[in-house]
Protein backbone atom coordinates (compact mmCIF):
# COMPACT_ATOMS: atom_id res chain seq x y z
CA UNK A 1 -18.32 6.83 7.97
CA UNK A 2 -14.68 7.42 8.00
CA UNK A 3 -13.93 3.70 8.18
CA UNK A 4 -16.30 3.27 4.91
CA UNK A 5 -14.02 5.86 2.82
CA UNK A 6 -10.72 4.80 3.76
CA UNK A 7 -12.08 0.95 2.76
CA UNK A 8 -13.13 2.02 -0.27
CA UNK A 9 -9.81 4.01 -1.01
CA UNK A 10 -7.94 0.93 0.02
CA UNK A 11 -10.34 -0.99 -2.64
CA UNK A 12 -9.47 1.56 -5.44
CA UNK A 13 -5.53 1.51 -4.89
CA UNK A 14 -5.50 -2.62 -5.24
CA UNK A 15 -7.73 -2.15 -8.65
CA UNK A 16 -5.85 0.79 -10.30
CA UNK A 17 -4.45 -0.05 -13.58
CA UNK A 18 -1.58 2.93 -14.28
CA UNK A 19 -0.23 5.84 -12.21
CA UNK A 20 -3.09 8.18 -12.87
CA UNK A 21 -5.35 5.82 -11.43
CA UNK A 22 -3.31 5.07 -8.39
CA UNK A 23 -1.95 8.54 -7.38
CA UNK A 24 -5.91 9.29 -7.52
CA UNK A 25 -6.79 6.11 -5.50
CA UNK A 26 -4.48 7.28 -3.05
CA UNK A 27 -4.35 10.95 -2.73
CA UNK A 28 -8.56 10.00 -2.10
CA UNK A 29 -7.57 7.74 0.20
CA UNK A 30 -5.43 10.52 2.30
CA UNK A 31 -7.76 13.16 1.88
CA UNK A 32 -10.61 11.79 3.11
CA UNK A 33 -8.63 10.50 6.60
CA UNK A 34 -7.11 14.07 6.32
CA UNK A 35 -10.70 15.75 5.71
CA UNK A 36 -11.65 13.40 8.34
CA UNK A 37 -9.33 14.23 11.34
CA UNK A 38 -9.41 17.68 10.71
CA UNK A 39 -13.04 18.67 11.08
CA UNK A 40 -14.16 15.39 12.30
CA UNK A 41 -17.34 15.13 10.09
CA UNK A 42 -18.27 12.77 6.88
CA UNK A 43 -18.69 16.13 4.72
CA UNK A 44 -15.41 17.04 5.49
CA UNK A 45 -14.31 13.42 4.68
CA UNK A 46 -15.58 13.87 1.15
CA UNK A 47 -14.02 17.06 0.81
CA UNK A 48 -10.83 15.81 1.51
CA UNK A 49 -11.42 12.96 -0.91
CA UNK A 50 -11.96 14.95 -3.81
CA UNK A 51 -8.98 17.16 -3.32
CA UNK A 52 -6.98 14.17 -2.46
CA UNK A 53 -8.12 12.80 -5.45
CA UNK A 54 -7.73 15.43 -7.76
CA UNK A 55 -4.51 16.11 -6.87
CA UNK A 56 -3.27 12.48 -6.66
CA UNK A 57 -4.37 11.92 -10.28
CA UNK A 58 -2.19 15.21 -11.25
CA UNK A 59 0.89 14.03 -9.57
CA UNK A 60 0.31 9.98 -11.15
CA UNK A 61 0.03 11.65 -14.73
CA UNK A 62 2.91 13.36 -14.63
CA UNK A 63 5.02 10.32 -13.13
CA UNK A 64 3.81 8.16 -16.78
CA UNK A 65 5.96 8.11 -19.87
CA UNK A 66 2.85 8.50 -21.79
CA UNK A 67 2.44 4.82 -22.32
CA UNK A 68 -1.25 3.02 -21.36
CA UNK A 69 -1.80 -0.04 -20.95
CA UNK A 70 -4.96 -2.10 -23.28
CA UNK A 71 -6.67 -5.33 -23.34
CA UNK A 72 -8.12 -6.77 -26.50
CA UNK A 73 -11.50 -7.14 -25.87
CA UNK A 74 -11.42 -10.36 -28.60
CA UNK A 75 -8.73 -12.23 -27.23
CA UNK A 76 -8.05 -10.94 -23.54
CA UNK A 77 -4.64 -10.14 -24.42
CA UNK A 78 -2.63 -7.21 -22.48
CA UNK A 79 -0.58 -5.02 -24.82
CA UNK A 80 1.33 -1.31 -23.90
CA UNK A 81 0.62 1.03 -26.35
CA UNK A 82 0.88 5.39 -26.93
CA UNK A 83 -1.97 6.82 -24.80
């Protein structure tokens, strides 16, 4: 069960678009090993993840300059914009 959070972390981390998404990919990613190795069950796995997440998404939104990034759904184009 372990092995199935830590994939998925790993999963979310490579897809992430801007900081907020990655610090929470991460800090998910963390907690639920942490969760995991600490009380050695899939509940505290998930525990972990959602702390780790939450707090990984706090610390990646405060690292942005307030800048987001957009794709035109019309034309596909990639543009950096004011959140």
């Amino acid at each position: 069960m372990t092995k199935i959070f830590i994939t998925i972390a790993a999963v979310l981390v490579l897809s992430a678009c801007n900081a907020t998404q990655r610090g929470a990919a991460i800090g998910a990613g963390v907690g639920a090993a942490g969760g995991a190795i600490v009380t050695g069950t899939p509940t505290g796995a998930a525990v972990g993840a959602a702390a780790g997440g939450l707090a990984g998404a706090l610390i990646g939104r405060a690292s942005e300059d307030g800048k987001c990034r957009y794709r035109d759904r019309r034309t596909g184009r990639t543009y950096i914009d004011r959140c």
